[in-house]
C-alpha atoms as a PDB file:
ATOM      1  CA  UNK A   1       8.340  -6.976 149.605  1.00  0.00           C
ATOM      2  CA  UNK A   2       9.149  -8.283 153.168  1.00  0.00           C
ATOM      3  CA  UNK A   3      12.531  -9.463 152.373  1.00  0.00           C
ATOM      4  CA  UNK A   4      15.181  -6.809 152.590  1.00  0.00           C
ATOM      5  CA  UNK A   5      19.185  -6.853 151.010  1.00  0.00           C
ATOM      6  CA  UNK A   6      21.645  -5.937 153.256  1.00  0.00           C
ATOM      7  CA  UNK A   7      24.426  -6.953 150.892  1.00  0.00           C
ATOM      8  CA  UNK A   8      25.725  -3.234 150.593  1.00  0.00           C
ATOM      9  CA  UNK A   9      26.192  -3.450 154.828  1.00  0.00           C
ATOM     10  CA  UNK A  10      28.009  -6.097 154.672  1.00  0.00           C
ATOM     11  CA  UNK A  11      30.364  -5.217 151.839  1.00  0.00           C
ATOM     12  CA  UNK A  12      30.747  -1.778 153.945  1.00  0.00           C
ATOM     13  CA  UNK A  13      31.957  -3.706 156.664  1.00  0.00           C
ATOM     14  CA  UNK A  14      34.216  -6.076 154.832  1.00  0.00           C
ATOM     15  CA  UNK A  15      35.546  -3.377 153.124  1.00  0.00           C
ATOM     16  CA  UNK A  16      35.092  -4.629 149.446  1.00  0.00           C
ATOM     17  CA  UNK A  17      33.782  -3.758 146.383  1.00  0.00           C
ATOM     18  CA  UNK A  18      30.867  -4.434 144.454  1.00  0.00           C
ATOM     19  CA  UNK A  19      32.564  -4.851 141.605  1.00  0.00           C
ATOM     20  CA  UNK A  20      35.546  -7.579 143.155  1.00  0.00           C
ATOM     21  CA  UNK A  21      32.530  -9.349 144.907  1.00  0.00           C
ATOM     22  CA  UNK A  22      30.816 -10.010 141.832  1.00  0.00           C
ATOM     23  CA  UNK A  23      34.500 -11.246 140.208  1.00  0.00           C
ATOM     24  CA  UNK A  24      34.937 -13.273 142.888  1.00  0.00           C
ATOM     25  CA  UNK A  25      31.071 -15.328 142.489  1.00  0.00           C
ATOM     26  CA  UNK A  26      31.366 -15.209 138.844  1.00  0.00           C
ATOM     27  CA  UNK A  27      28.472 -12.554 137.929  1.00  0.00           C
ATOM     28  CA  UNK A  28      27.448  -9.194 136.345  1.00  0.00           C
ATOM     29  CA  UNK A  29      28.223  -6.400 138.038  1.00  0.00           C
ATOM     30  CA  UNK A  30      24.415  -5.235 137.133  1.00  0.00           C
ATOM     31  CA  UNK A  31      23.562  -8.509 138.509  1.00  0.00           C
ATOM     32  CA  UNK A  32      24.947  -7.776 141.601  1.00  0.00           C
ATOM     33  CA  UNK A  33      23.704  -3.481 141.402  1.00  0.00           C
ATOM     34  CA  UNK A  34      20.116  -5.579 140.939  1.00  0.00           C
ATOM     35  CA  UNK A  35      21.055  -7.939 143.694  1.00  0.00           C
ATOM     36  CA  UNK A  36      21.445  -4.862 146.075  1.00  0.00           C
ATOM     37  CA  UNK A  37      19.059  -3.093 145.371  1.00  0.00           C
ATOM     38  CA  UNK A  38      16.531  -5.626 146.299  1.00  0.00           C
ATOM     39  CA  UNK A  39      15.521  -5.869 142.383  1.00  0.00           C
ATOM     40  CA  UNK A  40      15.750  -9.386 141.631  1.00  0.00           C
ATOM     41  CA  UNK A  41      12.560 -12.050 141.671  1.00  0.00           C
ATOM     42  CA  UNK A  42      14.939 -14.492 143.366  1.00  0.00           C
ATOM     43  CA  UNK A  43      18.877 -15.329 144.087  1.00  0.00           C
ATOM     44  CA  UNK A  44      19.910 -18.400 143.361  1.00  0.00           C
ATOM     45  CA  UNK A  45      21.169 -20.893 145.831  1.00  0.00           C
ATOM     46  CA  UNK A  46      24.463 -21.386 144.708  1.00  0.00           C
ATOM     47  CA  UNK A  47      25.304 -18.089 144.689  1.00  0.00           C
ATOM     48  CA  UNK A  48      23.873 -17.063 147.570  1.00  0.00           C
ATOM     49  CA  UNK A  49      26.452 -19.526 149.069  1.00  0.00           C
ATOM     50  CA  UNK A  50      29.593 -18.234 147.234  1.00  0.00           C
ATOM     51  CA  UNK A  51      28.759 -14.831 148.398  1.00  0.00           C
ATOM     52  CA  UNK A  52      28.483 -16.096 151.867  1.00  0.00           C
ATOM     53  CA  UNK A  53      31.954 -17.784 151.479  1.00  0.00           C
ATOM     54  CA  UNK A  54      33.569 -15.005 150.155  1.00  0.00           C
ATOM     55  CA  UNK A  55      32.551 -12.818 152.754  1.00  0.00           C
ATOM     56  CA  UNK A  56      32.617 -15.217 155.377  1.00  0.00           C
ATOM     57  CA  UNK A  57      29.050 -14.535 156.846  1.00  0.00           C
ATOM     58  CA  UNK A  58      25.389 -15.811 157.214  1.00  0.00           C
ATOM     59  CA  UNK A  59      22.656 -15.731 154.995  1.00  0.00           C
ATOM     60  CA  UNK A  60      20.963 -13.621 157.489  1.00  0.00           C
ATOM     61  CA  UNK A  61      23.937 -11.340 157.233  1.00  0.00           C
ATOM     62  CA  UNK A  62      22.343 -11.131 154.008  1.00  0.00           C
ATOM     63  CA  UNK A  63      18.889 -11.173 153.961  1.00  0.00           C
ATOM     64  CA  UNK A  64      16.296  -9.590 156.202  1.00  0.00           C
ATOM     65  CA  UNK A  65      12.364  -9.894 156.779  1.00  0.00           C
ATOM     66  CA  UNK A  66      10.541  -7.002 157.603  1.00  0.00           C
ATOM     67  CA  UNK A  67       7.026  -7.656 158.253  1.00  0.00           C
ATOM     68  CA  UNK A  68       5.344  -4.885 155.957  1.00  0.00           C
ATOM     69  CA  UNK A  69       1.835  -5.932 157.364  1.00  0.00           C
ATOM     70  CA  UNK A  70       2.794  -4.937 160.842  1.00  0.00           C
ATOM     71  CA  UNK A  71       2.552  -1.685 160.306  1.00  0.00           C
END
């Protein structure tokens, strides 16, 4: 897939953990550990906007798109 997760770079830099992020946007913890490791279908709008709140960034803090095709 061409879109990559950069969730766990972020964290790293805010200093937080996995595990208060997901307390703090009202999910799973495995739906975060899926979330980060780029295993999900699709992320929901909503909470792609509380985790942008909480960590006070971007989407494209976030998200990524590597063009696999260039290659």
């Amino acid at each position: 897939m061409a879109i990559r997760i950069r969730l766990d770079v972020v964290l790293a830099e805010r200093q937080m953990k996995g595990k208060e992020l997901a307390e703090q946007v009202g999910i799973t913890e495995q739906n975060l550990s899926l979330l980060r490791t780029g295993k999900v279908k699709g992320l929901r709008f909503t909470t792609l906007d509380k985790i942008c709140q909480i960590l006070e960034c971007q989407p494209g803090d976030i998200l990524s798109y590597i063009d696999d095709d260039a290659n």
